[in-house]
Protein backbone atom coordinates (compact mmCIF):
# COMPACT_ATOMS: atom_id res chain seq x y z
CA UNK A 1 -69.39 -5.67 51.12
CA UNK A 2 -66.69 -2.77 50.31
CA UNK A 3 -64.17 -3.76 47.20
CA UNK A 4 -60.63 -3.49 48.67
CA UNK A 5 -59.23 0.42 46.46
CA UNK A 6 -57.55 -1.01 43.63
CA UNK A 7 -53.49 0.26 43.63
CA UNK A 8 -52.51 2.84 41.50
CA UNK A 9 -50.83 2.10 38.34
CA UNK A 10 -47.52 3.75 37.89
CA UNK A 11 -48.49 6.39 34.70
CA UNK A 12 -46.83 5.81 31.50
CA UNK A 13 -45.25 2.66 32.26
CA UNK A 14 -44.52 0.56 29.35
CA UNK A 15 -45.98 -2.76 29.45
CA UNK A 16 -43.98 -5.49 31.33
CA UNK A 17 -42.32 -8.01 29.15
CA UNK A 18 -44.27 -12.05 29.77
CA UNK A 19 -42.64 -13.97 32.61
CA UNK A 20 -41.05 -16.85 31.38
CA UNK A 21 -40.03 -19.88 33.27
CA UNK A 22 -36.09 -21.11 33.51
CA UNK A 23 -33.26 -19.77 34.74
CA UNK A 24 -33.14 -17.11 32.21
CA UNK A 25 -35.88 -15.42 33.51
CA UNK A 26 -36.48 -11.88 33.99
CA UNK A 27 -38.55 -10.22 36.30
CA UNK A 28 -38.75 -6.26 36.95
CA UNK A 29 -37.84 -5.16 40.48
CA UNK A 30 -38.37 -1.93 40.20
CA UNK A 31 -38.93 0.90 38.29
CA UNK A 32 -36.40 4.27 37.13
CA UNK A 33 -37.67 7.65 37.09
CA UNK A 34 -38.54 7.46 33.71
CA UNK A 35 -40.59 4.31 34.61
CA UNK A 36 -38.22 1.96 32.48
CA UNK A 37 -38.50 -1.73 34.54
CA UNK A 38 -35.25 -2.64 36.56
CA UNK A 39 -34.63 -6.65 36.19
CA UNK A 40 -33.04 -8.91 38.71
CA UNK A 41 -30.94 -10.07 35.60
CA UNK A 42 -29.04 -8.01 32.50
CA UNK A 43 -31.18 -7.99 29.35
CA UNK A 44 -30.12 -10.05 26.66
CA UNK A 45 -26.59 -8.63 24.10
CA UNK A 46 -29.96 -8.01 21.84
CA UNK A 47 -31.26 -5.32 24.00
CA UNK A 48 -28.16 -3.68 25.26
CA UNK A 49 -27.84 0.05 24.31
CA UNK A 50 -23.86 0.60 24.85
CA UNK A 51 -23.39 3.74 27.04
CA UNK A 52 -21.30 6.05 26.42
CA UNK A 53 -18.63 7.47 29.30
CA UNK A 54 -17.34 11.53 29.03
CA UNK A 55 -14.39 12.54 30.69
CA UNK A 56 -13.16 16.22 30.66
CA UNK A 57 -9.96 16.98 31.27
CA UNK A 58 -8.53 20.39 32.75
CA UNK A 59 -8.39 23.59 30.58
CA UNK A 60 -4.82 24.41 31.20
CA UNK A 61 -2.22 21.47 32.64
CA UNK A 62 -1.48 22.35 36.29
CA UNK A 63 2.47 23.67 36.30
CA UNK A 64 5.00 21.94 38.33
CA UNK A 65 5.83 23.50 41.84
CA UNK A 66 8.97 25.40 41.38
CA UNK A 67 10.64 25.56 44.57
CA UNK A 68 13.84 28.21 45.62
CA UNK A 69 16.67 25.21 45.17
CA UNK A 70 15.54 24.56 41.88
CA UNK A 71 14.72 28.30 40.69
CA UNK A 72 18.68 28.92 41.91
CA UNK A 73 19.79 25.67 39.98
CA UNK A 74 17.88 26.95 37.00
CA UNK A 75 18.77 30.50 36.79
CA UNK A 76 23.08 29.03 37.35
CA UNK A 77 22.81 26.46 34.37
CA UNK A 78 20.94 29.32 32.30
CA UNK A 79 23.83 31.76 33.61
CA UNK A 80 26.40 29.27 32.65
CA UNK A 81 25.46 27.91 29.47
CA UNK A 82 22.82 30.43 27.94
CA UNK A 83 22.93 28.79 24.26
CA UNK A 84 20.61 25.38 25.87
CA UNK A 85 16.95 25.74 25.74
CA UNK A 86 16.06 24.77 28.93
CA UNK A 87 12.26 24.64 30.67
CA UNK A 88 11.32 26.93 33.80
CA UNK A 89 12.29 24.54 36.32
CA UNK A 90 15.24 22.02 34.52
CA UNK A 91 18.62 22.60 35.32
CA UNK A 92 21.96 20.69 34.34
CA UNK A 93 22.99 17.59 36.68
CA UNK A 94 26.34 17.32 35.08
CA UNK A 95 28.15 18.13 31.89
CA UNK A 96 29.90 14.82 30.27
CA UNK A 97 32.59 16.14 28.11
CA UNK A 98 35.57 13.75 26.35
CA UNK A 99 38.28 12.22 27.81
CA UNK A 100 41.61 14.21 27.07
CA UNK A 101 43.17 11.46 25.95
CA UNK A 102 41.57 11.79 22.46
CA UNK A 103 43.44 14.65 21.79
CA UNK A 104 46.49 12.75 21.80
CA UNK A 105 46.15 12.24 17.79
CA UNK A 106 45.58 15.94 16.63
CA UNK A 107 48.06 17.08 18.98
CA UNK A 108 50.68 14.24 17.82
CA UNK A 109 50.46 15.16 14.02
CA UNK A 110 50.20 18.74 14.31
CA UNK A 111 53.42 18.77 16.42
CA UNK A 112 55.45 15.90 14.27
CA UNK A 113 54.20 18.48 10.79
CA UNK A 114 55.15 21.74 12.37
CA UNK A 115 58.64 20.68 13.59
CA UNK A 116 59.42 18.42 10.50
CA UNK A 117 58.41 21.78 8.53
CA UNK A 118 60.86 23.86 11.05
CA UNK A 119 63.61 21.51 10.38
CA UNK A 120 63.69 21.05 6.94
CA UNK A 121 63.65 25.11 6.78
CA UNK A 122 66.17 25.71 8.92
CA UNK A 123 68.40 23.20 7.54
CA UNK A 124 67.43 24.28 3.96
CA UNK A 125 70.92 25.64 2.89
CA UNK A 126 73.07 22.34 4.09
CA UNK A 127 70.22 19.95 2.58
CA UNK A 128 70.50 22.19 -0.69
CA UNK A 129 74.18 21.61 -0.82
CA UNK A 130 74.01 17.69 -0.30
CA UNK A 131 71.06 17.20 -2.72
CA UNK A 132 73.72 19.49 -5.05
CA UNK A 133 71.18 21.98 -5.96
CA UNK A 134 72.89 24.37 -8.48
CA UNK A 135 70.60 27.21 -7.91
CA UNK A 136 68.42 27.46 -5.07
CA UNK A 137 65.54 29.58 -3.91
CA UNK A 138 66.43 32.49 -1.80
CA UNK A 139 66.68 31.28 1.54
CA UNK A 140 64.04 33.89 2.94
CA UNK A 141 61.43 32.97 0.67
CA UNK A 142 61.96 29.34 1.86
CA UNK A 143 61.76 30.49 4.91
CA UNK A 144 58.56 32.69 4.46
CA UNK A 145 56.97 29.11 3.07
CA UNK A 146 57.81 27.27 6.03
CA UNK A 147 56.44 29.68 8.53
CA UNK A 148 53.37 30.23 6.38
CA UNK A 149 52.93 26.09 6.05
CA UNK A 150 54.02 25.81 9.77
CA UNK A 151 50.54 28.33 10.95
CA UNK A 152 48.22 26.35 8.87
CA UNK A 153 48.94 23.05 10.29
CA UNK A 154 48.60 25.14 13.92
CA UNK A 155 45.50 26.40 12.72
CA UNK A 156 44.48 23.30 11.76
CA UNK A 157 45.17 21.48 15.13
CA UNK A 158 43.22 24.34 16.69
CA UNK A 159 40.48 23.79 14.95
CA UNK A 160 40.58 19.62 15.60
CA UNK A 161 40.74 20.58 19.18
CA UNK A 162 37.88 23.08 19.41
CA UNK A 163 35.67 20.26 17.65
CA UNK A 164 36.27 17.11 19.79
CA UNK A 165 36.44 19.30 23.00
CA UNK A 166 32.82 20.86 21.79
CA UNK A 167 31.22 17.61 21.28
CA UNK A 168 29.10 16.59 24.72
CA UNK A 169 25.92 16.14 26.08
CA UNK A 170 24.31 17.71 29.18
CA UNK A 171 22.63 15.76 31.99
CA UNK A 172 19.50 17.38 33.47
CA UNK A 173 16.53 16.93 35.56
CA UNK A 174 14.13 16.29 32.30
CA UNK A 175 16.14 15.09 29.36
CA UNK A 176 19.81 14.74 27.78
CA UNK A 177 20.93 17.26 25.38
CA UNK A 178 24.02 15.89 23.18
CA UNK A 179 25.91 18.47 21.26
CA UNK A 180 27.60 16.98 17.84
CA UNK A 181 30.09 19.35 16.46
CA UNK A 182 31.27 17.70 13.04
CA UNK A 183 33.36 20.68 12.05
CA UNK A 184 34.13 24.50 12.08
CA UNK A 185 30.53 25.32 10.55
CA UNK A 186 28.88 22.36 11.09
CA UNK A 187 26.75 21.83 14.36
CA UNK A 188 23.78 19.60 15.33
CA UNK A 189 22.01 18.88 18.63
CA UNK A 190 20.10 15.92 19.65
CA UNK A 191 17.42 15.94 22.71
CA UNK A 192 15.74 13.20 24.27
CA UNK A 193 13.25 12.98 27.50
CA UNK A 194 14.30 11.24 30.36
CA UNK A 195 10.89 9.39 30.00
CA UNK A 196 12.02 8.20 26.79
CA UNK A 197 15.06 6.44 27.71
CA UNK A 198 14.62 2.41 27.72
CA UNK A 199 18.80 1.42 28.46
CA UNK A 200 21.77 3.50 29.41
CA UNK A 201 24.89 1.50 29.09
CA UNK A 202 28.87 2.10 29.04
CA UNK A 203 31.55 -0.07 27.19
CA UNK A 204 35.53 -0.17 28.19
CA UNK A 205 37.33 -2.34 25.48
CA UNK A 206 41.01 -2.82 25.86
CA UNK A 207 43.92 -2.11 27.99
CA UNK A 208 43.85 1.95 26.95
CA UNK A 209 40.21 2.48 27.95
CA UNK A 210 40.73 0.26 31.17
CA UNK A 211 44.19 1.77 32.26
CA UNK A 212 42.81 5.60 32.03
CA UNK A 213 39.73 5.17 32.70
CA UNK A 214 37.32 6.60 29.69
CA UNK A 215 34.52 4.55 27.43
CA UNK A 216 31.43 4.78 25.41
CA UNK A 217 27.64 5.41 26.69
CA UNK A 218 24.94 3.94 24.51
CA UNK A 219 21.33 5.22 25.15
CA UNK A 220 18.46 3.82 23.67
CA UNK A 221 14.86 4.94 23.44
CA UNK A 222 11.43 2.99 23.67
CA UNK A 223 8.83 2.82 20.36
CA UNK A 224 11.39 3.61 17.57
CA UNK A 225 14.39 1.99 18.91
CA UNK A 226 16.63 5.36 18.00
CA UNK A 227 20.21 4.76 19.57
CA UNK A 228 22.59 7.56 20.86
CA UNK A 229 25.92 7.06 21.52
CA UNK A 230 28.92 9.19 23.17
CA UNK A 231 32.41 7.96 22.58
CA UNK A 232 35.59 8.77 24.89
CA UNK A 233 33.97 9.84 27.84
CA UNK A 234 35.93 10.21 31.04
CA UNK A 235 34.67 7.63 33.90
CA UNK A 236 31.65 6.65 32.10
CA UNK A 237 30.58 4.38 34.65
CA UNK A 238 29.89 7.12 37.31
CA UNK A 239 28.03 9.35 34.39
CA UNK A 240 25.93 5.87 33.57
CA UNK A 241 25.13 5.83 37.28
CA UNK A 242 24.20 9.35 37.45
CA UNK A 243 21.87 9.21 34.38
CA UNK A 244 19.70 5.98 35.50
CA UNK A 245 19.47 7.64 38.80
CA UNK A 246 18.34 10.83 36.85
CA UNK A 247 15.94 8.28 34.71
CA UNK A 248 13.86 6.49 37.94
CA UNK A 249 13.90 9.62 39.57
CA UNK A 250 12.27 11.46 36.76
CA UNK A 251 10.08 8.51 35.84
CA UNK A 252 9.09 8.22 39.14
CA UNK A 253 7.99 11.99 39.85
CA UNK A 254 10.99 12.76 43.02
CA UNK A 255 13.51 15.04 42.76
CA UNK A 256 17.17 13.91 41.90
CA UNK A 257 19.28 12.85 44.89
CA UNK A 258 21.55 15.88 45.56
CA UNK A 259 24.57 13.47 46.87
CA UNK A 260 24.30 11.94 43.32
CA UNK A 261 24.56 15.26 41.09
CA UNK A 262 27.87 16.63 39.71
């Protein structure tokens, strides 16, 4: 009588672990290409090798698709203000500048100086002669001084003009660029991402700000809590609406709303 052929064994298969009773049990199923047994359940946290995962990433980032409308936006905001160092495809939204109104104190003292100066010039002979001043100074050089005194307080209002009308910050499609001009010589410029922003906020306090309309904006960033703010700003809650608009679009990868832009 012929022996059934005995099956053959799998080569270099490592010997099966013993079969144990219980629910714990572990029989091999199968068998990998390297003839390693498969079980119906995971191997004990003893005998697990952690794998390790690779991910590669692209050599170079993919660019953004820069399309006509915003090469033409571009190339104006770079055309109009050429000093901002803007990316290939941002562009300014809107330009938030300060309300006029805050020129009302430079303006005031210059003007009260230069015609109290004026006055007291001009008058210079008749005050002389009341205050009974034996022996005054020529009237011309008196008058020299007072024209001389009179151009450096106009010189001096110029100058408190130029700063508080060159202090603003710039909307765009990416970030918000805030120019801080302290004085003549003295210029600093702050730049934050869109992505960055956590709250954008305006504040009106009293009858002045309500009745003409200007306020403060308040931005504040996420991680080290940094804080911007922008005082006197014309109709801040439009620019407040314009920026959070500018914020969820940009955090949410679609292009601005044109009805919303300046």
């Amino acid at each position: 009588m012929d022996k059934e052929p005995t099956p053959p064994i799998p080569p270099n298969l490592p010997p099966q672990p013993p079969v144990s009773s219980g629910d714990d049990a572990q029989k091999p199923v199968a068998y990998d290409q390297q003839g390693r047994p498969l079980y119906a359940a995971p191997p004990t946290a003893e005998t697990t090798t952690p794998q390790v995962v690779h991910f590669s990433r692209a050599v170079s980032p993919v660019e953004p698709e820069i399309t006509p409308e915003i090469q033409a936006k571009h190339d104006e905001s770079v055309r109009l203000f050429p000093h901002l160092n803007l990316s290939d495809h941002e562009y300014i939204i809107s330009v938030v500048r300060r309300h006029p109104i805050g020129l009302a104190l430079p303006v005031g003292i210059t003007v009260f100086c230069i015609a109290l100066i004026l006055s007291l010039t001009l008058n210079y002979v008749p005050l002389a002669e009341s205050f009974g001043i034996v022996s005054p100074p020529p009237y011309g050089a008196v008058l020299l001084s007072g024209l001389l005194l009179s151009f450096l307080f106009l010189v001096g209002g110029y100058v408190a003009i130029w700063v508080y009308v060159n202090n603003r910050f710039f909307l765009t499609n990416e970030s918000v660029i805030q120019e801080i001009q302290v004085s003549l010589f003295s210029k600093h410029e702050q730049t934050v991402s869109l992505t960055n922003i956590e709250d954008a906020s305006y504040r009106q306090q009293g009858i002045l700000q309500s009745l003409f309309n200007y306020g403060s904006i308040r931005l504040s960033t996420e991680g080290d809590e940094t804080t911007y703010r922008f005082f006197y700003v014309a109709n801040p809650k439009r620019e407040i609406a314009d920026l959070n608009n500018a914020v969820e679009a940009f955090k949410n990868g679609r292009p601005i709303d044109p009805n919303e832009e300046q």
